[in-house]
Protein backbone atom coordinates (compact mmCIF):
# COMPACT_ATOMS: atom_id res chain seq x y z
CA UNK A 1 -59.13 -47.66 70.78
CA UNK A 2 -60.75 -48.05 67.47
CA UNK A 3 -60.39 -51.34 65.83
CA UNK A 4 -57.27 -51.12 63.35
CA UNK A 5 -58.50 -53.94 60.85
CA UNK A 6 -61.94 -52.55 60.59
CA UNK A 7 -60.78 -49.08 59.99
CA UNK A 8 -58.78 -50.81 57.23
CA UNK A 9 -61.62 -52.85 55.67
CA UNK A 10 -63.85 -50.00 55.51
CA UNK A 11 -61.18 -47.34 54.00
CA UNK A 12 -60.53 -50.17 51.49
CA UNK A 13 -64.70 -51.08 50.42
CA UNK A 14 -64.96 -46.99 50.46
CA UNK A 15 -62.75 -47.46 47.48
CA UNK A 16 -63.73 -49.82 45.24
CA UNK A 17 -66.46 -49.41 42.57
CA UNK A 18 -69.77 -49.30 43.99
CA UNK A 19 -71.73 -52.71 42.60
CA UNK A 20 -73.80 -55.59 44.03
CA UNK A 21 -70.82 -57.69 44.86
CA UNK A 22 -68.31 -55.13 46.33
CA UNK A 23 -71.15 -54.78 48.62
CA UNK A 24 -72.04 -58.25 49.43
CA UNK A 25 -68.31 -59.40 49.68
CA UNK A 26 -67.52 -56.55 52.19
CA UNK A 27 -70.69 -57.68 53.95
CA UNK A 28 -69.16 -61.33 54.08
CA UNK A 29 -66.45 -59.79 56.21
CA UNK A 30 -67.83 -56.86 58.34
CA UNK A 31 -71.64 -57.50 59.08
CA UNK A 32 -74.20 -55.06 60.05
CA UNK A 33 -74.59 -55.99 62.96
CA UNK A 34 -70.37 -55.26 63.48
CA UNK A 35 -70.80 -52.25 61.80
CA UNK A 36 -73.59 -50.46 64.07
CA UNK A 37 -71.49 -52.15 67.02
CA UNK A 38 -68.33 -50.24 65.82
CA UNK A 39 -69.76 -46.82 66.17
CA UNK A 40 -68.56 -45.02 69.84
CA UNK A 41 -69.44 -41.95 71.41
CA UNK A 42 -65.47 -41.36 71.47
CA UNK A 43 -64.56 -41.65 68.40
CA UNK A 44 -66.19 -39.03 65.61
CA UNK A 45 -63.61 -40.37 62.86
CA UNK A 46 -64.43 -43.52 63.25
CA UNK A 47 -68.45 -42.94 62.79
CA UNK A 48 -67.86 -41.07 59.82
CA UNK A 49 -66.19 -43.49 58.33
CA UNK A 50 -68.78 -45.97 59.21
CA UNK A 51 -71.69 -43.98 58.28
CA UNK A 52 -69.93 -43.34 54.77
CA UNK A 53 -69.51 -47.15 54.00
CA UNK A 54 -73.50 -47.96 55.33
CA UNK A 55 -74.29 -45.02 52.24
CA UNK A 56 -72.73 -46.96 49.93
CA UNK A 57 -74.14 -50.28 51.53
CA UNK A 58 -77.36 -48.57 50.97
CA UNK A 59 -76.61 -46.42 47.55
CA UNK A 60 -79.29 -47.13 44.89
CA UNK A 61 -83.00 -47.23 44.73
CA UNK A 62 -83.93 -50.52 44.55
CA UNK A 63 -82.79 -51.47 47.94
CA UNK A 64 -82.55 -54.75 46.80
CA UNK A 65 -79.46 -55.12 48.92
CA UNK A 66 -81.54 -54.75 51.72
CA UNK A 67 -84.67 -56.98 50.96
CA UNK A 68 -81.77 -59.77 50.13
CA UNK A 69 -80.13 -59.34 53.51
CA UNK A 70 -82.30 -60.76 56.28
CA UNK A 71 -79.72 -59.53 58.61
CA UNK A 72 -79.79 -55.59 57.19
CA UNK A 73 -83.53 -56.22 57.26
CA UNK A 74 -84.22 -56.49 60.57
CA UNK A 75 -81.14 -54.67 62.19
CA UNK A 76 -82.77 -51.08 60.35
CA UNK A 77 -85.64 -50.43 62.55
CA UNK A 78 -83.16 -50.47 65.30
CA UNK A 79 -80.25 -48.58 63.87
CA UNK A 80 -82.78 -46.08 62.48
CA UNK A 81 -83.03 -44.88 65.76
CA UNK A 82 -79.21 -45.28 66.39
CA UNK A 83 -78.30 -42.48 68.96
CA UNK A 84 -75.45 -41.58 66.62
CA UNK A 85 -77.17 -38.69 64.35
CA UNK A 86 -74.99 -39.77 60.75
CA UNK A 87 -76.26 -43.72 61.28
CA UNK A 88 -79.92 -42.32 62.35
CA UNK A 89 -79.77 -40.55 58.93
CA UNK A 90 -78.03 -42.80 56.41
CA UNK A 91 -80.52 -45.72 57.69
CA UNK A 92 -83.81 -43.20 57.27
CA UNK A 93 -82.37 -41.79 53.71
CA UNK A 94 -82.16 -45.85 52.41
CA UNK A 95 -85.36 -46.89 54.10
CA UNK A 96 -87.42 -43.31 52.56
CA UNK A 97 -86.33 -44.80 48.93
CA UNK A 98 -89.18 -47.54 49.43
CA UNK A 99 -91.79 -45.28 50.03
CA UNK A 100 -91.89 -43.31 46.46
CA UNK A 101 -94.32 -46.48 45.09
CA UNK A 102 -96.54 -48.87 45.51
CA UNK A 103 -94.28 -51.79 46.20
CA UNK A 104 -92.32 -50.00 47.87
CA UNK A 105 -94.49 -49.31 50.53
CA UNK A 106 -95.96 -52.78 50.72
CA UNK A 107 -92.11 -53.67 51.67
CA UNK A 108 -92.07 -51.73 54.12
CA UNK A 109 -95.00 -52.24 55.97
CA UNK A 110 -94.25 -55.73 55.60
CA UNK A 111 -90.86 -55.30 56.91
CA UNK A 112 -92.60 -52.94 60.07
CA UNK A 113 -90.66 -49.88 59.14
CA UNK A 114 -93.33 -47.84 58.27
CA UNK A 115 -93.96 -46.37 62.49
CA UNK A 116 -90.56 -45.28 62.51
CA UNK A 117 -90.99 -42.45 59.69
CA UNK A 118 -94.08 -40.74 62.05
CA UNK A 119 -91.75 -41.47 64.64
CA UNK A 120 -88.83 -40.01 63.60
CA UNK A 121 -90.86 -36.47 63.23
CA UNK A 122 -89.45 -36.18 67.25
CA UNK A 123 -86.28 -36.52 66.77
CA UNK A 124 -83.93 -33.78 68.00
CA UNK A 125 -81.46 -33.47 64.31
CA UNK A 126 -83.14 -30.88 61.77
CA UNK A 127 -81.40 -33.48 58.94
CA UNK A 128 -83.17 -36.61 60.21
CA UNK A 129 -86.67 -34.57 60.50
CA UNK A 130 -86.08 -33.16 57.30
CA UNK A 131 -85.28 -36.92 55.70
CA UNK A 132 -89.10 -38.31 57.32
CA UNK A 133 -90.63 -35.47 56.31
CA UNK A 134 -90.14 -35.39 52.76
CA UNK A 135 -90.38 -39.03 52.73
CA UNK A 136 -93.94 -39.20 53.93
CA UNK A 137 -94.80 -36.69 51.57
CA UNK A 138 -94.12 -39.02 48.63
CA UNK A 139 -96.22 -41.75 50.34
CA UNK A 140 -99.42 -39.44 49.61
CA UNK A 141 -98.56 -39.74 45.88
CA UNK A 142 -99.44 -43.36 45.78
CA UNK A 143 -102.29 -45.32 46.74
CA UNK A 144 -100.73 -47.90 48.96
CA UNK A 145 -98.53 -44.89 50.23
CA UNK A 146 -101.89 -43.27 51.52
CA UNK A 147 -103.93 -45.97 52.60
CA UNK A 148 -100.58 -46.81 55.05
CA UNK A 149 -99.52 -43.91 56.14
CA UNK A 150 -103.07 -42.20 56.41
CA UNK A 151 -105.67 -44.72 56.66
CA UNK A 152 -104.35 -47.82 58.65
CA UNK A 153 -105.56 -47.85 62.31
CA UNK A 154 -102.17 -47.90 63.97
CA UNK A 155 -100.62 -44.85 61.86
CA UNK A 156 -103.82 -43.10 62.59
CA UNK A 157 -103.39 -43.92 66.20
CA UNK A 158 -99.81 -42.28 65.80
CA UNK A 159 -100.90 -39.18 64.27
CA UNK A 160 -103.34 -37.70 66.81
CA UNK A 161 -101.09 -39.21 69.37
CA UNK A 162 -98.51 -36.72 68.48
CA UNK A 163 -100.84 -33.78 67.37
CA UNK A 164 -102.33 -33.78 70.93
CA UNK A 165 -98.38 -33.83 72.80
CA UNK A 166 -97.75 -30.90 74.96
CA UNK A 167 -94.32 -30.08 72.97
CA UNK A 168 -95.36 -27.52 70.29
CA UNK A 169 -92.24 -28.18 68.50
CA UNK A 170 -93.44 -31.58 67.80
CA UNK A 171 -97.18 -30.45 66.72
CA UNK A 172 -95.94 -28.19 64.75
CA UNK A 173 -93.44 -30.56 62.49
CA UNK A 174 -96.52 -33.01 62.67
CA UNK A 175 -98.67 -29.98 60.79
CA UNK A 176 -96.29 -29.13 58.37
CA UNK A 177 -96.02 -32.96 57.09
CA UNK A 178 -99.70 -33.25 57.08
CA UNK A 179 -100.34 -29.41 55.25
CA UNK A 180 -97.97 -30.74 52.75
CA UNK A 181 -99.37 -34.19 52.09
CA UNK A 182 -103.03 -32.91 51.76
CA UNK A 183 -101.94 -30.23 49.25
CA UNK A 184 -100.28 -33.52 47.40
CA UNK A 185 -103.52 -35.57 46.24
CA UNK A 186 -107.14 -35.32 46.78
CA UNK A 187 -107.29 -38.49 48.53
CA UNK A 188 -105.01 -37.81 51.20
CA UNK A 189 -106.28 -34.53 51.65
CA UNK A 190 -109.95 -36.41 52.25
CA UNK A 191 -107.91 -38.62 54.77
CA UNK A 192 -106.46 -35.56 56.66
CA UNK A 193 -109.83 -34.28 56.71
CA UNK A 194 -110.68 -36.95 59.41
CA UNK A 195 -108.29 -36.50 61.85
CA UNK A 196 -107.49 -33.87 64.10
CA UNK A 197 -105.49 -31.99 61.62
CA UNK A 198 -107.99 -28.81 61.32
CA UNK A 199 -108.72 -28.47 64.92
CA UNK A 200 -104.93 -28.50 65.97
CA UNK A 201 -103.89 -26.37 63.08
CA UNK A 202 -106.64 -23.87 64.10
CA UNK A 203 -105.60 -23.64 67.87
CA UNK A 204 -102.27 -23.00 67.14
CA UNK A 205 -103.20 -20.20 65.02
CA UNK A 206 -104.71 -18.38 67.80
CA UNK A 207 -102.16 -19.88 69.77
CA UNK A 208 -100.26 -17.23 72.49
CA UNK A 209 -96.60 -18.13 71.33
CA UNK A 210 -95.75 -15.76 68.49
CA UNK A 211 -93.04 -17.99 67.09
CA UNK A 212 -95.24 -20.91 66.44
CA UNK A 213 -98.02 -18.81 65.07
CA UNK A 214 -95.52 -17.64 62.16
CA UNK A 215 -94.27 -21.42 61.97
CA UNK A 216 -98.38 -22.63 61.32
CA UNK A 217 -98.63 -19.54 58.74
CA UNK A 218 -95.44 -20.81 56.95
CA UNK A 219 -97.93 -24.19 56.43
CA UNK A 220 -100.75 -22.54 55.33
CA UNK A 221 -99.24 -20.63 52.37
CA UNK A 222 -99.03 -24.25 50.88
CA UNK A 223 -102.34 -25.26 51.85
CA UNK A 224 -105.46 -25.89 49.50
CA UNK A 225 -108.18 -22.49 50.46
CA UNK A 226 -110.93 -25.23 51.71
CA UNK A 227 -108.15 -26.70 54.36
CA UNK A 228 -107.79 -23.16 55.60
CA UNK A 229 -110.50 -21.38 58.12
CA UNK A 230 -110.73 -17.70 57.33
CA UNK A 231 -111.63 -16.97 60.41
CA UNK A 232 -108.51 -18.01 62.04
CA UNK A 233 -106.54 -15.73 59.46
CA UNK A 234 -108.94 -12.91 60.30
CA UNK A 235 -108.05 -12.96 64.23
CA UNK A 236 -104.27 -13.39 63.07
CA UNK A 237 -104.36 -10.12 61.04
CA UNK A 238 -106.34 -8.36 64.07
CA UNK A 239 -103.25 -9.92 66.72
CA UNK A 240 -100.30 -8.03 63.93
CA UNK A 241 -102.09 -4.80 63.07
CA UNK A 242 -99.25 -2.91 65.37
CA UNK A 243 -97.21 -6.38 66.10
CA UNK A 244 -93.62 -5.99 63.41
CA UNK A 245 -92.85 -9.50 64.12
CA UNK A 246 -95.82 -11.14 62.25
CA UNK A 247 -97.30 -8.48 60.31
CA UNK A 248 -95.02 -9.64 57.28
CA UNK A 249 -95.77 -13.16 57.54
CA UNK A 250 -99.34 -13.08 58.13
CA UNK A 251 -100.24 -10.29 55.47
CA UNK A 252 -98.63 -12.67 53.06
CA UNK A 253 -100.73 -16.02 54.43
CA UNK A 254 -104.16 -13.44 54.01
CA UNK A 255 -102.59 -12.18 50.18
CA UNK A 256 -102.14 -15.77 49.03
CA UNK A 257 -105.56 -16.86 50.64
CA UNK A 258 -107.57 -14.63 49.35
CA UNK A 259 -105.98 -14.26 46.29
CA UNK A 260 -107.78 -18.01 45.69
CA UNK A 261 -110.86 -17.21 47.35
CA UNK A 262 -111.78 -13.10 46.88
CA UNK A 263 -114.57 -11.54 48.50
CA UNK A 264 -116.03 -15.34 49.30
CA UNK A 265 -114.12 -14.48 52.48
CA UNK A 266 -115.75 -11.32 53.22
CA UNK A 267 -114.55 -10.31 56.55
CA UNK A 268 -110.93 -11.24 55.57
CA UNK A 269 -110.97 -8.85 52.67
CA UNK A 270 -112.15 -5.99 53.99
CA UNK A 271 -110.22 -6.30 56.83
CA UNK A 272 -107.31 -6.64 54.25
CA UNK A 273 -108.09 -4.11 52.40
CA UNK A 274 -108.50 -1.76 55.21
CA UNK A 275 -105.00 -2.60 56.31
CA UNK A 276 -103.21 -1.84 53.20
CA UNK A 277 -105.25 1.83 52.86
CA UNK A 278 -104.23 2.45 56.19
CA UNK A 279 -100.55 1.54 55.96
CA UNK A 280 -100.24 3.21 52.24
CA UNK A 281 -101.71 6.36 53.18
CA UNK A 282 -100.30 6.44 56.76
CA UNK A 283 -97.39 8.89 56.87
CA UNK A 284 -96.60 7.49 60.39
CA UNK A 285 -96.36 3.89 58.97
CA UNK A 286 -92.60 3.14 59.03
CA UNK A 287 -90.59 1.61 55.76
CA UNK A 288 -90.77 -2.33 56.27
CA UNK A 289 -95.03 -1.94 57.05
CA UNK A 290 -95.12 -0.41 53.64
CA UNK A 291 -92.94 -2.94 51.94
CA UNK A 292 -94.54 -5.99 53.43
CA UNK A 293 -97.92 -4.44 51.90
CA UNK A 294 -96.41 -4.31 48.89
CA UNK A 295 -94.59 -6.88 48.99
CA UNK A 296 -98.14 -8.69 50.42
CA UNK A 297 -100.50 -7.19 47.47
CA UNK A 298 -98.17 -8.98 44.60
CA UNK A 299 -99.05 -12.00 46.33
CA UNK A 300 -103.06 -11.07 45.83
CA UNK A 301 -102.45 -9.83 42.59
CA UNK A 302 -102.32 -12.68 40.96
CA UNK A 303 -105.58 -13.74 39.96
CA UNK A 304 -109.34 -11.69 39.67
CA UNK A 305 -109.83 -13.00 43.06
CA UNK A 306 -107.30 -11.72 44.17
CA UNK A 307 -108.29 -7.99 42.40
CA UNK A 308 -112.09 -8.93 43.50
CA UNK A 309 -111.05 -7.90 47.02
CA UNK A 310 -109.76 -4.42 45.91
CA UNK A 311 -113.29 -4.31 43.66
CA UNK A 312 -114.84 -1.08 44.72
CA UNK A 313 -111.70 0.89 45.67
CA UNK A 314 -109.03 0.57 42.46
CA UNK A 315 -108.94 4.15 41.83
CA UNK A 316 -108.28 4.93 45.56
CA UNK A 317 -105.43 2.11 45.34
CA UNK A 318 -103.80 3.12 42.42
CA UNK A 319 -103.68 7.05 43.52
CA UNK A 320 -101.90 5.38 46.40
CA UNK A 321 -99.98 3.50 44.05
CA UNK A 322 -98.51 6.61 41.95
CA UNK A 323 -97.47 8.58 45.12
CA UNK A 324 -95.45 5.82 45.93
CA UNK A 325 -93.90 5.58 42.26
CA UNK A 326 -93.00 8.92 42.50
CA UNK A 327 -91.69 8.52 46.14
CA UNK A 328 -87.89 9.32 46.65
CA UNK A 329 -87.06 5.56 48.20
CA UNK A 330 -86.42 2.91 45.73
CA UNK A 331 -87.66 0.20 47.39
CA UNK A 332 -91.32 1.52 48.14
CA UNK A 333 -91.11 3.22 43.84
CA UNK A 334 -89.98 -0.64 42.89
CA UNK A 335 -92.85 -2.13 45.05
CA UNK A 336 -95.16 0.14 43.62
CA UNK A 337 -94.43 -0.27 40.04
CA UNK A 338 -94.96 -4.11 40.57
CA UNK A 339 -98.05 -4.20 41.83
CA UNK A 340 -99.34 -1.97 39.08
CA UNK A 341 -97.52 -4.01 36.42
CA UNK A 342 -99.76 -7.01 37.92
CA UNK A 343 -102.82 -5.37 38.31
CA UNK A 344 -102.80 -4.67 34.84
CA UNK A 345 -101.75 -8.28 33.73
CA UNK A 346 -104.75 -9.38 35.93
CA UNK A 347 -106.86 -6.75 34.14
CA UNK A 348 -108.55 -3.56 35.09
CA UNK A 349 -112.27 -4.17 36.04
CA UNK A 350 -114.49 -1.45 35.24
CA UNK A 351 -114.03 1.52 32.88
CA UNK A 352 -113.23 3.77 36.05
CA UNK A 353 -110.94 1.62 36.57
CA UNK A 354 -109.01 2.64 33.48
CA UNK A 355 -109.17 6.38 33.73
CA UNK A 356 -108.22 5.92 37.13
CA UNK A 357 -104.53 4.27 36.10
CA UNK A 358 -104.48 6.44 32.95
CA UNK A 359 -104.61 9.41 35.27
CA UNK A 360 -102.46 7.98 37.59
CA UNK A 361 -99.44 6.82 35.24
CA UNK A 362 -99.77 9.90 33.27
CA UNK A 363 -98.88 11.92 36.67
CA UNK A 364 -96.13 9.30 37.26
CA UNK A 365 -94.24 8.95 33.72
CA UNK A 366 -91.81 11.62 34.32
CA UNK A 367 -90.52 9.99 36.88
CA UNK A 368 -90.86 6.23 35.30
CA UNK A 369 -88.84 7.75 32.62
CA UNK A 370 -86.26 8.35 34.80
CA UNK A 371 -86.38 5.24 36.44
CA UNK A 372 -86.01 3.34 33.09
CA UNK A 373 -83.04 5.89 32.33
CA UNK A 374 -81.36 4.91 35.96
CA UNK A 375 -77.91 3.07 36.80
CA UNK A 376 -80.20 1.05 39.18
CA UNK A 377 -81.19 -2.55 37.80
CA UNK A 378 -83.68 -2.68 40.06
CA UNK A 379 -85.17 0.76 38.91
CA UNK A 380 -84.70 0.10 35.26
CA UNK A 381 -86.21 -3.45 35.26
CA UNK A 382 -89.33 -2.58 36.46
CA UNK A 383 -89.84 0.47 34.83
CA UNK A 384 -89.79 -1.45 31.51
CA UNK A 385 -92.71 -3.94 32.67
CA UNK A 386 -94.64 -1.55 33.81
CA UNK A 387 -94.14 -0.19 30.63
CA UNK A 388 -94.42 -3.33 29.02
CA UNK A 389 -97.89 -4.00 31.08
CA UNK A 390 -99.20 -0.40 29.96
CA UNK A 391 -98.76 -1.70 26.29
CA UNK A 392 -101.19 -3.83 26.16
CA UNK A 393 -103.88 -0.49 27.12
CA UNK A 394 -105.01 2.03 24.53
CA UNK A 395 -104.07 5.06 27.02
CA UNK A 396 -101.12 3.01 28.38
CA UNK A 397 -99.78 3.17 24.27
CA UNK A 398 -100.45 7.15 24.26
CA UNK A 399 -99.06 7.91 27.08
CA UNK A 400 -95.60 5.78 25.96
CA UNK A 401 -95.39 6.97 22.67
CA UNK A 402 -96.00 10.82 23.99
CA UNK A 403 -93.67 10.77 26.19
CA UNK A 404 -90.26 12.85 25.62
CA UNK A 405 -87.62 10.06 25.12
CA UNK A 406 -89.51 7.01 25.22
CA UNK A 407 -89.05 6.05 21.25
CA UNK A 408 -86.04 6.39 21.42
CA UNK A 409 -84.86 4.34 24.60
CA UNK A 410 -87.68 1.46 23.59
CA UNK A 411 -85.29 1.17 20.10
CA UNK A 412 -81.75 1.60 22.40
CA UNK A 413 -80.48 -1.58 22.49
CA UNK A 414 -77.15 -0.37 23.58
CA UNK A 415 -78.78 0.69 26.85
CA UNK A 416 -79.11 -2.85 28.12
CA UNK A 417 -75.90 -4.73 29.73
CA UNK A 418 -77.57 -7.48 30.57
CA UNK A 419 -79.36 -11.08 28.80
CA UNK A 420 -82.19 -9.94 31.02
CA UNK A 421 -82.60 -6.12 30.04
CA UNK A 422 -82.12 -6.80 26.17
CA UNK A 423 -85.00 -9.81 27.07
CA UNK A 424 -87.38 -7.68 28.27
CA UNK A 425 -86.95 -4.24 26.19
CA UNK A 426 -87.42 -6.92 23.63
CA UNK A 427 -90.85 -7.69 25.09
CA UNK A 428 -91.71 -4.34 25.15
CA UNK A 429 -91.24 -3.86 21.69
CA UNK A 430 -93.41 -6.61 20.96
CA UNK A 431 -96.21 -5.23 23.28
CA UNK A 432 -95.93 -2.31 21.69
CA UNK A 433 -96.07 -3.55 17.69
CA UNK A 434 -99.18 -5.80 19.27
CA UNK A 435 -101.39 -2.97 20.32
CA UNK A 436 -103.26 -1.91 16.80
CA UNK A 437 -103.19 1.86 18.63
CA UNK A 438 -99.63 2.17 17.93
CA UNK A 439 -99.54 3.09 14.25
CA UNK A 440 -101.82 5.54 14.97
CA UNK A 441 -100.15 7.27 18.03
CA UNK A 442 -96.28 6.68 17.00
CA UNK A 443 -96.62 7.78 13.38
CA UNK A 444 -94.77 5.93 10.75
CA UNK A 445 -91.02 6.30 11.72
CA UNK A 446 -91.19 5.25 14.80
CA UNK A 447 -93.64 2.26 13.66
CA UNK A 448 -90.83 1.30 11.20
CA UNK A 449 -88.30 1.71 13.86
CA UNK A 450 -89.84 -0.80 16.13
CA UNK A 451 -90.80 -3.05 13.31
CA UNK A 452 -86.79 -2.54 13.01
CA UNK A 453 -86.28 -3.43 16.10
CA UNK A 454 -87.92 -6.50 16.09
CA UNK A 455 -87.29 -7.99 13.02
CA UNK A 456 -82.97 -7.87 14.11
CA UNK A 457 -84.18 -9.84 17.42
CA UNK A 458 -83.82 -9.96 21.07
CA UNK A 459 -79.90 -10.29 20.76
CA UNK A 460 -78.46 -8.39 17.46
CA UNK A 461 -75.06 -7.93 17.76
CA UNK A 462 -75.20 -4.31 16.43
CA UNK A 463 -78.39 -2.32 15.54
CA UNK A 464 -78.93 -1.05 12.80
CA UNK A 465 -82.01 1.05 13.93
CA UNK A 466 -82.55 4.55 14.26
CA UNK A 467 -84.45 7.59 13.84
């Protein structure tokens, strides 16, 4: 039977004002040490309640209530690993406020709670692992943080002894708190360096079990380039060539990669490159292959590293690019008009280059124009920064301005229901008053109109611009 008067003393503390001496004075009465004792395996009301009043015990980031009570002090690295999940996590969430600083950390080593965040990575509630995790990613923001958690003998001890444990689960929890704690500083990422980090993190991307292959790529997309090894990526985009389950996840880990490295990785990109010509131009390639490619080539797309990879073969890409603008399935058309939209933000390389896309969107305006024209958000966002990207070209300008109906809808401001449309045909019009062709191919009425256009704003109530 659950204890009446403590039930009562609780409900009561859980409803006064949270300061330093509500806390202390309901301390006076109901100790820690009664607290933790309190909790059964037969009574789920009861340990809520008690886990709620050990938050508030434990509410603020100071933790000076904690440091001041010698009894709370050394009852934690016990009742940290309470086997009651809600006490396990209350206790981690107060003790993880002390490692976001310096002093914070020296506290805690000095107090020996440090160990229990490393070994809290095994425990079996998502919550609790969730709680270390992020925790001992703020200790690689600080000095002290690093030298404890990365440097000292006995952590370091810790670390490889659970990187080298048979339960993948566990190795794989252990790599994701590492990935994201080298990405943090430099020096931590230098301390990483030295333990088993890159051997484990390679193995288990060659690793049989599918499912923790896609877990280890998950890390990598937040990984520095130099922690990665390209090689391991390249045998990873072999394994999902005909494999649905990973192809989408490790097409993305190879975009983002080589999107910071280009051609350094040379095997990697043409083995990347390959795959998206093959999967484009396939006709046997089903819908979610093409998508993922897409979807996987606005990840590259980002940077002239990323374009680097795609060096020799733009014109061959964007021809790919059109048919799929043009294609009857909105999802493949939308895909396609982003990628162009950030290959031309990224810049087109070589002159060939140019009359490649100027052929190529020519071919595919109709059908743009229709797009921009379309009930479909989806269609008539993306239509407009592709239009928007094509702006900022001397052909891209032409080809706008020529087109039947495009004046007029860039100046339609009654087109656009939403913040977002009336933000971006906005932008448009500003791309297009910023290219120094436009006077030239939109004549003077439609220069004024624009100029129009822009001068009432992004948000005029009602337009006063027209033809």
């Amino acid at each position: 039977m659950p204890d009446a008067s403590l039930i009562k003393d609780c409900e009561d503390f859980l409803l006064v004002p949270s300061t330093p001496e509500s806390k202390a004075a309901f301390l006076a009465v109901r100790t820690a040490g009664s607290l933790f004792g309190a909790v059964s395996q037969n009574d789920e009301n009861t340990n809520h309640l008690i886990s709620r009043c050990l938050a508030k015990i434990f509410d603020g980031s100071d933790g000076s209530l904690l440091l001041q009570s010698k009894e709370l002090s050394n009852i934690l690295p016990n009742a940290a690993q309470h086997w009651c999940e809600a006490i396990r996590t209350v206790v981690l969430e107060a003790l993880g406020r002390f490692l976001k600083d310096d002093a914070g950390v020296e506290i805690a080593v000095r107090h020996g709670w440090a160990p229990l965040f490393y070994s809290s990575l095994q425990d079996s509630s998502s919550r609790v692992v969730q709680i270390v995790s992020n925790a001992l990613v703020e200790t690689s923001k600080t000095q002290a943080g690093t030298a404890a958690f990365l440097q000292a003998p006995q952590m370091v001890l810790t670390l490889e002894k659970l990187l080298s444990t048979p339960n993948s689960v566990i190795r794989v929890r252990v790599l994701s708190v590492l990935g994201r704690m080298s990405a943090s500083s430099t020096p931590a990422q230098s301390l990483i360096a030295k333990t088993p980090f890159h051997k484990v993190l390679t193995s288990e991307l060659s690793s049989d079990d599918v499912l923790n292959r896609l877990s280890v790529l998950e890390i990598v997309n937040d990984m520095s380039a130099s922690d990665v090894n390209p090689k391991s990526l390249h045998a990873c985009l072999q394994a999902a060539q005909d494999d649905p389950l990973q192809f989408g996840s490790v097409m993305e880990t190879c975009a983002k990669f080589l999107s910071k490295v280009g051609t350094s990785s040379i095997e990697l990109s043409r083995l990347f490159e390959s795959t998206c010509f093959r999967v484009l131009s396939s006709f046997q390639a089903d819908l979610d292959a093409k998508q993922v490619t897409l979807g996987a080539m606005c990840d590259l797309f980002v940077s002239t590293n990323g374009r680097d990879v795609f060096k020799s073969s733009v014109p061959k890409l964007l021809k790919l690019l059109g048919e799929e603008i043009v294609s009857t399935t909105e999802s493949l058309r939308v895909g396609a008009m982003v990628v162009v939209t950030k290959i031309l933000a990224v810049g087109l390389g070589s002159s060939q280059d140019h009359d490649a896309c100027k052929d190529v969107m020519e071919s595919a305006m109709p059908r743009m124009m229709s797009c921009a024209l379309s009930p479909s958000m989806n269609d008539h966002m993306n239509s407009m920064k592709l239009f928007t990207a094509m702006s900022t070209t001397s052909w891209g300008i032409r080809l706008l301005l020529h087109q039947q109906g495009f004046p007029e809808f860039a100046v339609n401001r009654g087109m656009e229901s939403s913040k977002e449309g009336l933000e971006q045909k906005y932008e448009l019009v500003q791309a297009l008053l910023a290219n120094k062709e436009t006077t030239f191919a939109a004549g003077p009425r439609i220069t004024q109109a624009l100029k129009a256009y822009s001068a009432e704003g992004a948000f005029a109530g009602k337009s006063s611009v027209s033809f």
